[in-house]
PDB file of N, CA and C in Angstrom:
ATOM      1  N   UNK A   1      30.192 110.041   1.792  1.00  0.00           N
ATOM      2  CA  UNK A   1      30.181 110.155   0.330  1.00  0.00           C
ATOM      3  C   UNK A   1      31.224 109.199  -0.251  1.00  0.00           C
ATOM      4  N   UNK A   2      30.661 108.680  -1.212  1.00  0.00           N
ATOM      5  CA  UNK A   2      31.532 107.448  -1.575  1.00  0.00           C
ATOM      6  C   UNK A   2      32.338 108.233  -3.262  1.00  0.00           C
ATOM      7  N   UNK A   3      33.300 107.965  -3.247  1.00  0.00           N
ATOM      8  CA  UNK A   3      34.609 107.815  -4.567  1.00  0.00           C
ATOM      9  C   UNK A   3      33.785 106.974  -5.732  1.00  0.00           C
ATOM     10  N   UNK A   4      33.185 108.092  -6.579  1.00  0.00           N
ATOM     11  CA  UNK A   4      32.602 106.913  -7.685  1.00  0.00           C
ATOM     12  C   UNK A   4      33.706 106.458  -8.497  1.00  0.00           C
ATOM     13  N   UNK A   5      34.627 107.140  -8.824  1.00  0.00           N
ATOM     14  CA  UNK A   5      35.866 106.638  -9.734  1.00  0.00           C
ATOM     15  C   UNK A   5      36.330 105.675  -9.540  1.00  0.00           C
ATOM     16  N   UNK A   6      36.658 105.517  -8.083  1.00  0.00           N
ATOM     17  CA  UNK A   6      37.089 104.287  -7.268  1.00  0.00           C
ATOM     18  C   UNK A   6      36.123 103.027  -7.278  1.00  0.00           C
ATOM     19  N   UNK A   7      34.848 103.163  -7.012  1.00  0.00           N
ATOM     20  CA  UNK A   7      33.757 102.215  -7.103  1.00  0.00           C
ATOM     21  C   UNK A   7      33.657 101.878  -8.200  1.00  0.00           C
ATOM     22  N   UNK A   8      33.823 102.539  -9.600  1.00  0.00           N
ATOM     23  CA  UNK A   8      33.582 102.320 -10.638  1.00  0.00           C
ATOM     24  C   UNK A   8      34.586 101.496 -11.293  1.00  0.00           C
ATOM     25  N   UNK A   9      35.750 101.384 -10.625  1.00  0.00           N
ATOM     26  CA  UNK A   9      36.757 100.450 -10.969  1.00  0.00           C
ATOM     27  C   UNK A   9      37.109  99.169 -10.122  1.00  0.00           C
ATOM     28  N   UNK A  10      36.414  99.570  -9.224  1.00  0.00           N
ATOM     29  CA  UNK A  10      36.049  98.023  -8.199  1.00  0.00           C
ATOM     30  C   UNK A  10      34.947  97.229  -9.107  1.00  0.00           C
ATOM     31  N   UNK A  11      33.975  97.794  -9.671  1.00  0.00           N
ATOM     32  CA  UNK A  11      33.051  97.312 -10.204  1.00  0.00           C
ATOM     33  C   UNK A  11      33.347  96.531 -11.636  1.00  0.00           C
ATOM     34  N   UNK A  12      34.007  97.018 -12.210  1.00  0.00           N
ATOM     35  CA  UNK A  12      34.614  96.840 -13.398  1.00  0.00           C
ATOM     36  C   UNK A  12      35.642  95.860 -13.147  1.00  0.00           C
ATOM     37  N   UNK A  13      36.638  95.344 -11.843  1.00  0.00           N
ATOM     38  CA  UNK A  13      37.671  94.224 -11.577  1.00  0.00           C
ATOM     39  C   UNK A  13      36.698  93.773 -10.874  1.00  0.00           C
ATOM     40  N   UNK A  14      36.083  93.745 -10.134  1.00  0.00           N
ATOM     41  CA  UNK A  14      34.781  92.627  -9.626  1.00  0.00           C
ATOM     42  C   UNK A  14      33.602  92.169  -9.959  1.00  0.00           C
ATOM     43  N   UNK A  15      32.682  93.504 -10.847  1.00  0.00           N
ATOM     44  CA  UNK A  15      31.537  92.606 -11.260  1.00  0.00           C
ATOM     45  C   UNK A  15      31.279  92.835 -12.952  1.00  0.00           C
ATOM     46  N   UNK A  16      30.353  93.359 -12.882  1.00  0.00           N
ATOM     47  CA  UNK A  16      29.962  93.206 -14.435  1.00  0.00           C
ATOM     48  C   UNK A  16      29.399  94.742 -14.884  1.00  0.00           C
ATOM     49  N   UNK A  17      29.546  95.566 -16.197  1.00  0.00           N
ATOM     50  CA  UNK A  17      29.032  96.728 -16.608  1.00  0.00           C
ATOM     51  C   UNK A  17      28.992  96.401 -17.963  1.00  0.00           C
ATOM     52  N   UNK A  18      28.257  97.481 -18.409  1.00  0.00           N
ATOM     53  CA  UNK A  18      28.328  97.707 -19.923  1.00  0.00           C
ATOM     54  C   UNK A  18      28.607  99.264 -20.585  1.00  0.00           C
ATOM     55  N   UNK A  19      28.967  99.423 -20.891  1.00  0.00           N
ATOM     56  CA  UNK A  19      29.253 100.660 -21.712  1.00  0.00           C
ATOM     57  C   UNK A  19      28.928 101.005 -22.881  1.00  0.00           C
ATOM     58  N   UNK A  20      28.947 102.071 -23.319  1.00  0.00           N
ATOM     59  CA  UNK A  20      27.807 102.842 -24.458  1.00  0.00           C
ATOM     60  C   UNK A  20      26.542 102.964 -24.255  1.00  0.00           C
ATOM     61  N   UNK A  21      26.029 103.643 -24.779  1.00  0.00           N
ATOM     62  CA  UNK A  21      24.251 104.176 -25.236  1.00  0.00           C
ATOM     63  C   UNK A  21      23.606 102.994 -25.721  1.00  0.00           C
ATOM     64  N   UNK A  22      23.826 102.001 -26.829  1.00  0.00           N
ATOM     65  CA  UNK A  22      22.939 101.293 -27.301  1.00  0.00           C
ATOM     66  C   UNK A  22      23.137  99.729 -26.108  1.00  0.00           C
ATOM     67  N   UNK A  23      24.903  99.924 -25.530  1.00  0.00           N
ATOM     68  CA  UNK A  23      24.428  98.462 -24.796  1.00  0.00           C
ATOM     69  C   UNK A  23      24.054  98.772 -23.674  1.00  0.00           C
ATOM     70  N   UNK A  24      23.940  99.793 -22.658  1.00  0.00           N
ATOM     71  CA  UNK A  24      23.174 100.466 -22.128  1.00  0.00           C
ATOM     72  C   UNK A  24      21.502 100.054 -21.781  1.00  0.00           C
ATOM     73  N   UNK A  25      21.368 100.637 -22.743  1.00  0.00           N
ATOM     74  CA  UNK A  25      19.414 100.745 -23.097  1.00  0.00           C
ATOM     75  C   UNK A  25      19.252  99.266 -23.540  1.00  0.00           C
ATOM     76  N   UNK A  26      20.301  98.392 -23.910  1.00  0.00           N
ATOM     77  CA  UNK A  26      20.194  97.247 -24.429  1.00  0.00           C
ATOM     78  C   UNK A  26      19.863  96.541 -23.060  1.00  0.00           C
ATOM     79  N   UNK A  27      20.428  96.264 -22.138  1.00  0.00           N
ATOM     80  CA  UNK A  27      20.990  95.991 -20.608  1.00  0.00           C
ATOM     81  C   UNK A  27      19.636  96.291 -19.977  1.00  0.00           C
ATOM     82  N   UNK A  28      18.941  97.771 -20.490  1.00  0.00           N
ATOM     83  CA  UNK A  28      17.946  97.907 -19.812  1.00  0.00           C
ATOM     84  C   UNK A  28      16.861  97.796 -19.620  1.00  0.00           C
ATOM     85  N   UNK A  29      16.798  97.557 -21.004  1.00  0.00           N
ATOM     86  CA  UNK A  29      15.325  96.456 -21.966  1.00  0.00           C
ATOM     87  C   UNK A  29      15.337  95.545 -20.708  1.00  0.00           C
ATOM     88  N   UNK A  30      16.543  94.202 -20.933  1.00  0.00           N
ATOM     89  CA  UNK A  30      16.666  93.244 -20.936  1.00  0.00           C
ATOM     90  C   UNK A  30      16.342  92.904 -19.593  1.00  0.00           C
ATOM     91  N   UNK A  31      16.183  93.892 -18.563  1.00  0.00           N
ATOM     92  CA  UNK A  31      16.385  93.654 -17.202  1.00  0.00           C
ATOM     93  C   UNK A  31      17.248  93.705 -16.502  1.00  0.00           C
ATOM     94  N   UNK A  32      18.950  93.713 -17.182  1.00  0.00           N
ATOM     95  CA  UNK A  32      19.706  93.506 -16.243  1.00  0.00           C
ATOM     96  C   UNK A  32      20.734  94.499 -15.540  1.00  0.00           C
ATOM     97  N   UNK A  33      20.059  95.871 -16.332  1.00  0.00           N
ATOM     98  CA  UNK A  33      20.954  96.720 -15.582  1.00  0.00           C
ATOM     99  C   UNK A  33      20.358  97.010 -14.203  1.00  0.00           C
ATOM    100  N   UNK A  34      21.277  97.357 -13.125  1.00  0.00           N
ATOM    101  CA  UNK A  34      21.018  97.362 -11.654  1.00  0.00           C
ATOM    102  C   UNK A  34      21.031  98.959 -11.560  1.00  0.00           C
ATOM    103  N   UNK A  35      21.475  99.672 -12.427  1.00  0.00           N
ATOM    104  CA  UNK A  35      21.993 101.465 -11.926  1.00  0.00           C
ATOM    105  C   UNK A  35      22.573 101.725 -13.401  1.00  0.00           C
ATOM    106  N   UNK A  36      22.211 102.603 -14.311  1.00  0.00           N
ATOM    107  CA  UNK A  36      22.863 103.655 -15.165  1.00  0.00           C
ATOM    108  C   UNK A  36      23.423 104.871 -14.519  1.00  0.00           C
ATOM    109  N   UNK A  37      24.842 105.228 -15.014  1.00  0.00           N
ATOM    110  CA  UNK A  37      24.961 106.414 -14.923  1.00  0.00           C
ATOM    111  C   UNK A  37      25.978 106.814 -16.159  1.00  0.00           C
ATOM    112  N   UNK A  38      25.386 107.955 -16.174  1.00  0.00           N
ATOM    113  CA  UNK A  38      25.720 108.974 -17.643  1.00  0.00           C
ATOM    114  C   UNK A  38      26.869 110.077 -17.275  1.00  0.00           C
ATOM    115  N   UNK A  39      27.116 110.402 -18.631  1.00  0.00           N
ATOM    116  CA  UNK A  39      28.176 111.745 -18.178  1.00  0.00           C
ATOM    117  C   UNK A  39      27.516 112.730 -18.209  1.00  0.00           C
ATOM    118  N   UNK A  40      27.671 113.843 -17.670  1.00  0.00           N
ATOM    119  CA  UNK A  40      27.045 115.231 -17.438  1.00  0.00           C
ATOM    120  C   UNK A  40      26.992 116.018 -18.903  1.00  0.00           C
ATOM    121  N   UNK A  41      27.654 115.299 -19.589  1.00  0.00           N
ATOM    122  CA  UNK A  41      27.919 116.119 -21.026  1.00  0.00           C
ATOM    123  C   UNK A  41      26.884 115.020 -22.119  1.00  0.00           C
ATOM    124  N   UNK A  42      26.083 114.735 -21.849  1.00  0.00           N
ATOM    125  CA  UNK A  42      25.466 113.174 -22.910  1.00  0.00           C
ATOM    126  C   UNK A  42      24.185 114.270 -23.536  1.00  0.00           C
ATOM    127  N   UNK A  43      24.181 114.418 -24.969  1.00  0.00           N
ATOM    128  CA  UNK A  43      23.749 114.804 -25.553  1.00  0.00           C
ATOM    129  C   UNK A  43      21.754 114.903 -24.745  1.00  0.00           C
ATOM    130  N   UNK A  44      20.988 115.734 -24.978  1.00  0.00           N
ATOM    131  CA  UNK A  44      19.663 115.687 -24.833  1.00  0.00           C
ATOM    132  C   UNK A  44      19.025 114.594 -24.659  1.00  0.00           C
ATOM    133  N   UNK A  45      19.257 114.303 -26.158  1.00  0.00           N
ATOM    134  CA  UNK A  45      18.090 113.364 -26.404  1.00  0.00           C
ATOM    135  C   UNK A  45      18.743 111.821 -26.298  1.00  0.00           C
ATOM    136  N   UNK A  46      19.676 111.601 -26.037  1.00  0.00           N
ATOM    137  CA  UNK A  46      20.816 110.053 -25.385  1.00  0.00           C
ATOM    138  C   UNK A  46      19.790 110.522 -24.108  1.00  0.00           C
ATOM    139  N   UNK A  47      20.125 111.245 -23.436  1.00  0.00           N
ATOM    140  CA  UNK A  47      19.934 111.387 -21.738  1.00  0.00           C
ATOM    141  C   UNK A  47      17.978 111.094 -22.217  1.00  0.00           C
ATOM    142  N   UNK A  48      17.162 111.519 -22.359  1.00  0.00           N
ATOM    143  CA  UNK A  48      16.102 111.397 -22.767  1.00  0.00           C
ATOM    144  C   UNK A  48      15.586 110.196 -22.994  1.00  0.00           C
ATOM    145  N   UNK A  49      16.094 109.721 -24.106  1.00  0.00           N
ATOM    146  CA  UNK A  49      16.088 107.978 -24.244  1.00  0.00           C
ATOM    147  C   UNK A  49      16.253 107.352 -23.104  1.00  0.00           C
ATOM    148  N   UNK A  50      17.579 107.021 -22.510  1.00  0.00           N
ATOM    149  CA  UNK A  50      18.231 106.393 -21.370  1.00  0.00           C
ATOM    150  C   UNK A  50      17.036 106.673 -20.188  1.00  0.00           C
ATOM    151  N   UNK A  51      16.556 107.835 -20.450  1.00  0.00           N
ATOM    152  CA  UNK A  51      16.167 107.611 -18.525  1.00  0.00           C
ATOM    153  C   UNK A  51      14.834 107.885 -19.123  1.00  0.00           C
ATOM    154  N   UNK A  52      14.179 107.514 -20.261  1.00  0.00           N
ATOM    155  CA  UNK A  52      12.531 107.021 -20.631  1.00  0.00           C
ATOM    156  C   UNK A  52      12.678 105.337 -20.147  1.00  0.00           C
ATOM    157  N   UNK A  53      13.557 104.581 -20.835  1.00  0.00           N
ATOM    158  CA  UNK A  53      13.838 103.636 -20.912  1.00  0.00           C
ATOM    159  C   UNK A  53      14.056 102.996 -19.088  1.00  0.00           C
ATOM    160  N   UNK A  54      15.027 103.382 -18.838  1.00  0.00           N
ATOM    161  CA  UNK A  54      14.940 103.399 -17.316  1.00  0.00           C
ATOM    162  C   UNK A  54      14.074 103.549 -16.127  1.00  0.00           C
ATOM    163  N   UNK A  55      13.295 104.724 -16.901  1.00  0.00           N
ATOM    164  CA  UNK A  55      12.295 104.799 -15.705  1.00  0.00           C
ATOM    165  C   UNK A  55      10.602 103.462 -15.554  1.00  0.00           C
ATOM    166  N   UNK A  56      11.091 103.529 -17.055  1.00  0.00           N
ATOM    167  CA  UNK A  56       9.955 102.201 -17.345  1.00  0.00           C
ATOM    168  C   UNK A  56      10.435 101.028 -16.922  1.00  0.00           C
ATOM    169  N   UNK A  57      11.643 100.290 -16.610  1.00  0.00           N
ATOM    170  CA  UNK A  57      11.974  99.419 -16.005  1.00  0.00           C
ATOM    171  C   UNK A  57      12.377  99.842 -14.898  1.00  0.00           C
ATOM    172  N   UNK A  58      12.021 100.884 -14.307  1.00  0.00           N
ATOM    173  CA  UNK A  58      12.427 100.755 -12.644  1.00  0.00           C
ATOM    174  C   UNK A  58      13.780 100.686 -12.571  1.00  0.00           C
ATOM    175  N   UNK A  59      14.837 101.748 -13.102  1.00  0.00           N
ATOM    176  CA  UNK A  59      16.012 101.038 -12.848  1.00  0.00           C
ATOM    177  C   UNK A  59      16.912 102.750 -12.827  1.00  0.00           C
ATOM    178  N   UNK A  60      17.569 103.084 -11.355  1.00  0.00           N
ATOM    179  CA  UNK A  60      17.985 104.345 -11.120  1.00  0.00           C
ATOM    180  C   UNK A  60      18.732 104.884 -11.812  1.00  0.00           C
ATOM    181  N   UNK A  61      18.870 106.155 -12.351  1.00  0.00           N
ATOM    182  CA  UNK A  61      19.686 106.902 -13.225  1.00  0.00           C
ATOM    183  C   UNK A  61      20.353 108.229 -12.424  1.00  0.00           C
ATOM    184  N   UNK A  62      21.921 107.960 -12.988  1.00  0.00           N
ATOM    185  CA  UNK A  62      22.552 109.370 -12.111  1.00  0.00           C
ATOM    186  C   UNK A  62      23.492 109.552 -12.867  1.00  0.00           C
ATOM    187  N   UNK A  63      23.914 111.088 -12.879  1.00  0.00           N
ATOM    188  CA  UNK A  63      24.696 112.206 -13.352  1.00  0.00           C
ATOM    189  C   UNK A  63      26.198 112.280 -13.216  1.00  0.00           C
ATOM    190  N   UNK A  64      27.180 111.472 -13.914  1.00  0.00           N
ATOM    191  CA  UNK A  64      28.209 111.695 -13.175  1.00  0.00           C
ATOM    192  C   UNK A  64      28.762 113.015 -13.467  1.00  0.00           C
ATOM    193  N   UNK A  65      29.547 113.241 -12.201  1.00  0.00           N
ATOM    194  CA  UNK A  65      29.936 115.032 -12.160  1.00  0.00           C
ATOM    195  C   UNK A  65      30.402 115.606 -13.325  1.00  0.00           C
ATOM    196  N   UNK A  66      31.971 114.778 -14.258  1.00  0.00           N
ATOM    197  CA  UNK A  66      32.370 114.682 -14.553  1.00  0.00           C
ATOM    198  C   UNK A  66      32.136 114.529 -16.602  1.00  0.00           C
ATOM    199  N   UNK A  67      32.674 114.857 -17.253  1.00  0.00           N
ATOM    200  CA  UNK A  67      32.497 114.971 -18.798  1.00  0.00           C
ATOM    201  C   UNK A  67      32.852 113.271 -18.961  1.00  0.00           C
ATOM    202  N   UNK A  68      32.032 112.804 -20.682  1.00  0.00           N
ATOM    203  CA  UNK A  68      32.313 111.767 -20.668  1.00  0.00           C
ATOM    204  C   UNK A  68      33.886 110.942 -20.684  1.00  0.00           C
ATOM    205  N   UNK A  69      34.618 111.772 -21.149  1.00  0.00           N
ATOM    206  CA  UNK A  69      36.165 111.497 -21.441  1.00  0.00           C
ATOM    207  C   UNK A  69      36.700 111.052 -20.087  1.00  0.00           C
ATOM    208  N   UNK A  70      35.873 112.069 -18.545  1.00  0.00           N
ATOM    209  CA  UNK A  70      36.130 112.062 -17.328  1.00  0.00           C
ATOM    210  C   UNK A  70      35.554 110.443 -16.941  1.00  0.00           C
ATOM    211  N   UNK A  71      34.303 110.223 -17.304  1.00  0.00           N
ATOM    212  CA  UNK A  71      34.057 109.174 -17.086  1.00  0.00           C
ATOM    213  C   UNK A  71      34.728 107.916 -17.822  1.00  0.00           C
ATOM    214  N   UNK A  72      35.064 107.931 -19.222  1.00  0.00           N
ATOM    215  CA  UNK A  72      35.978 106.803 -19.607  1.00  0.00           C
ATOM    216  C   UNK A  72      37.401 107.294 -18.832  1.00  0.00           C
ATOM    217  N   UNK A  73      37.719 107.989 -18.323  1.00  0.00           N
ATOM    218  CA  UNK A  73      39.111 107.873 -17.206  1.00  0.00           C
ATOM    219  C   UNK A  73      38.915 107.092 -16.161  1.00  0.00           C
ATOM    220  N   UNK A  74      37.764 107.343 -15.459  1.00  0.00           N
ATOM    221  CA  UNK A  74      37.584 106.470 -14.381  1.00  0.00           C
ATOM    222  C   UNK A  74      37.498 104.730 -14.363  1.00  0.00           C
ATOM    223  N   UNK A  75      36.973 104.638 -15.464  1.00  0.00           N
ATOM    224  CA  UNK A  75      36.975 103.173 -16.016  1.00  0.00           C
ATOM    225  C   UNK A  75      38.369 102.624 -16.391  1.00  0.00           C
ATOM    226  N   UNK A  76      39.741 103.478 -16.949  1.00  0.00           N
ATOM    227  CA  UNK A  76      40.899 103.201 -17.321  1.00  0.00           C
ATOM    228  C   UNK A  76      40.904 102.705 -18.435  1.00  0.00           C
ATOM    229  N   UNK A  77      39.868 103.775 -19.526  1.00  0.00           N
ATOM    230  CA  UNK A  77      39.841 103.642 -20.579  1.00  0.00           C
ATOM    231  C   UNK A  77      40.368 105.169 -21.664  1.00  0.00           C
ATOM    232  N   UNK A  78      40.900 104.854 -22.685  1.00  0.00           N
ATOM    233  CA  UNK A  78      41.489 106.055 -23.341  1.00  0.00           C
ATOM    234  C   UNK A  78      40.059 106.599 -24.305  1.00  0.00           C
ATOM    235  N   UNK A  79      38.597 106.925 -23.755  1.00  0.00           N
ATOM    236  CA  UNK A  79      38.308 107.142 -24.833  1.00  0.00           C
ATOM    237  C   UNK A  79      37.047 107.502 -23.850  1.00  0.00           C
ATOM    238  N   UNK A  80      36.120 108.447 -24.470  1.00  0.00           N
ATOM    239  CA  UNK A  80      34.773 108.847 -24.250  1.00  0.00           C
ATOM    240  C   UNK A  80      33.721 107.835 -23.992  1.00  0.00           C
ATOM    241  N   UNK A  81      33.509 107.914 -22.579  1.00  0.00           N
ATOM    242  CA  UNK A  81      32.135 106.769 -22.337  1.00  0.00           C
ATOM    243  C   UNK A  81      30.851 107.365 -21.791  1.00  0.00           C
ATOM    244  N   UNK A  82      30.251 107.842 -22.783  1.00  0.00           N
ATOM    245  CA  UNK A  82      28.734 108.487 -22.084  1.00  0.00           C
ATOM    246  C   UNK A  82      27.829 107.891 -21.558  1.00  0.00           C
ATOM    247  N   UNK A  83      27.563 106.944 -21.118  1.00  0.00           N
ATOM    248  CA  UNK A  83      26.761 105.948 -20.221  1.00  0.00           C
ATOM    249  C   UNK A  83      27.489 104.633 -20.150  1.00  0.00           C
ATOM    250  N   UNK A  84      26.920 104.024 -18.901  1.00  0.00           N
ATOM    251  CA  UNK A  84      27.674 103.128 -18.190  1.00  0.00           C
ATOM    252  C   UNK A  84      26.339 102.252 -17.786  1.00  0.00           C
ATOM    253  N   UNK A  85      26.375 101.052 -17.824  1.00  0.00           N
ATOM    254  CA  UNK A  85      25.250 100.660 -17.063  1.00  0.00           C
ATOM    255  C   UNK A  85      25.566  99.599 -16.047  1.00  0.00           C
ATOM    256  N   UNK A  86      25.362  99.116 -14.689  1.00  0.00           N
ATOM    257  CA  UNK A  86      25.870  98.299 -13.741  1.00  0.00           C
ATOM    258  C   UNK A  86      25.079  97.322 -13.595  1.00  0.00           C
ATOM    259  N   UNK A  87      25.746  96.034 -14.328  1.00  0.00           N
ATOM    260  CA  UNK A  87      24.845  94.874 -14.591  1.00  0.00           C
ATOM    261  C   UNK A  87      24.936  94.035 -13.069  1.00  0.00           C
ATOM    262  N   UNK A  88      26.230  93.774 -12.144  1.00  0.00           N
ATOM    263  CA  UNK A  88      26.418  93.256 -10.823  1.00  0.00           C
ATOM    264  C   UNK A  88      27.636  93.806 -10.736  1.00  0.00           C
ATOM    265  N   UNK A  89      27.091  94.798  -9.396  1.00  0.00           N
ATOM    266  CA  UNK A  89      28.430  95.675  -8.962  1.00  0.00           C
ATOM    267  C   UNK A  89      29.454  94.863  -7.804  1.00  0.00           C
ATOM    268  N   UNK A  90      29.455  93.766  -8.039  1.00  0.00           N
ATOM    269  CA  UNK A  90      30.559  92.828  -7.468  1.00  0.00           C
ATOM    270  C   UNK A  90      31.006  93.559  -5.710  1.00  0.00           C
ATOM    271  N   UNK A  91      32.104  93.307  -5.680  1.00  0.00           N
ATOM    272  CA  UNK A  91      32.609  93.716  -4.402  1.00  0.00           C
ATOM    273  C   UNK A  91      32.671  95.495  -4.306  1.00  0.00           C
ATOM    274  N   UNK A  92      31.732  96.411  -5.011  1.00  0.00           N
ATOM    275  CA  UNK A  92      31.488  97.672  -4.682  1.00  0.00           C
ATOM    276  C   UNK A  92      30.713  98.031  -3.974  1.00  0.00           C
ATOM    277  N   UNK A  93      30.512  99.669  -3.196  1.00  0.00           N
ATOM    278  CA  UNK A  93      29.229  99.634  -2.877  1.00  0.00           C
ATOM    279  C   UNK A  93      28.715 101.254  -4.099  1.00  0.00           C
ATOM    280  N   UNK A  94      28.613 100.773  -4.893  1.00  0.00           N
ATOM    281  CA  UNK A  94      28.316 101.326  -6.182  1.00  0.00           C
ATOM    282  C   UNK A  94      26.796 101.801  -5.932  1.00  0.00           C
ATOM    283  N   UNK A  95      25.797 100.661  -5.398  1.00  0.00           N
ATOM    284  CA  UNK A  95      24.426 100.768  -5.286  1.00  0.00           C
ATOM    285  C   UNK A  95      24.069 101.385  -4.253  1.00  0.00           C
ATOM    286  N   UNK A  96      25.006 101.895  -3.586  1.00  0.00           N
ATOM    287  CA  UNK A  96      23.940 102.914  -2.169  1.00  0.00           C
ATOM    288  C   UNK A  96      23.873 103.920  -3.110  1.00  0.00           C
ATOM    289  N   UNK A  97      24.303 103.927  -4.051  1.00  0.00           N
ATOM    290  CA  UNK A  97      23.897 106.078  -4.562  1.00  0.00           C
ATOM    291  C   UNK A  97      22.337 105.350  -5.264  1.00  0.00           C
ATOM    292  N   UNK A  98      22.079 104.362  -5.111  1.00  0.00           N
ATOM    293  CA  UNK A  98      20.470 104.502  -5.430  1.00  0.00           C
ATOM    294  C   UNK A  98      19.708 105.247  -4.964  1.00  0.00           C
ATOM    295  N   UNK A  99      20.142 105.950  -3.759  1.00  0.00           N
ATOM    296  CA  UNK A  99      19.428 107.010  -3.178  1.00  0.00           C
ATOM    297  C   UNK A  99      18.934 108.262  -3.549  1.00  0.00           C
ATOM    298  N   UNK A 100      20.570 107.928  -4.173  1.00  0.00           N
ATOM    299  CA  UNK A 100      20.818 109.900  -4.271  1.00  0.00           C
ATOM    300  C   UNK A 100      20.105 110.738  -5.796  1.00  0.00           C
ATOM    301  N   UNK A 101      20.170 111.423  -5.888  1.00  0.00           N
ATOM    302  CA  UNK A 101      20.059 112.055  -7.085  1.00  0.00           C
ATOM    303  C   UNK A 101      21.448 112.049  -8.252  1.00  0.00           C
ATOM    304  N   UNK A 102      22.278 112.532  -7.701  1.00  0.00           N
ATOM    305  CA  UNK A 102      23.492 113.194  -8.480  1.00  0.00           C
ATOM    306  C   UNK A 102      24.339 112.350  -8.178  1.00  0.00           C
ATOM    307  N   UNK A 103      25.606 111.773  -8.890  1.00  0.00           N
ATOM    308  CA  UNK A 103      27.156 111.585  -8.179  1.00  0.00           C
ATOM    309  C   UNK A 103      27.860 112.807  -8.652  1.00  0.00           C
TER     310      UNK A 103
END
C-alpha cells in the first residue's frame, strides 16, 4: 500500500496536477488528466459531474480517505482542495492505484 500524501507531493515537486473542480473537469475534457482523485467530503453533485465526465474519457477516479482540507494538507497547501487531477505524475508511483477502488 502506497502513502498517497507522500505520492501526492512527489507528484506535485516532480510532475504536473491541477486542482479544483472546474480545472479538474477542465483537464478532463481536454484529455490530459491521467487519474482524478477527490476528497471524501466533495459535495454530490461535484462528485457526480467529475466521475460522468471521467468515465466518458476513460480516465480513473478515487476517494481520498481523508476531508478536503485533509487533502489540501497533503499537497502543502493552507486551504480546501476537493479534487485533484494528475496531469504527469513525474517521479511517483501515484498511477498503480489505477487499480484500486479507494485510497
Amino acid at each position: 500500500m502506497i502513502d498517497i500524501s507522500r505520492e501526492l507531493q512527489v507528484v506535485a515537486n516532480t510532475g504536473r496536477l491541477t486542482m479544483g473542480v472546474r480545472q479538474s473537469i477542465k483537464a478532463i475534457l481536454n484529455g490530459d488528466a491521467k487519474l482524478v482523485i477527490m476528497a471524501a467530503n466533495v459535495p454530490p453533485s461535484i462528485r457526480q459531474d467529475v466521475e460522468r465526465y471521467a468515465k466518458l474519457s476513460q480516465v480513473p477516479v478515487f476517494t481520498y480517505a481523508g476531508t478536503s482540507w485533509e487533502l489540501g494538507g497533503a499537497l502543502r497547501r493552507s486551504h480546501k482542495i476537493a479534487v485533484v487531477a494528475i496531469i504527469d505524475p513525474g517521479e511517483s508511483s501515484i498511477m498503480s492505484l489505477a487499480g484500486g477502488a479507494n485510497v
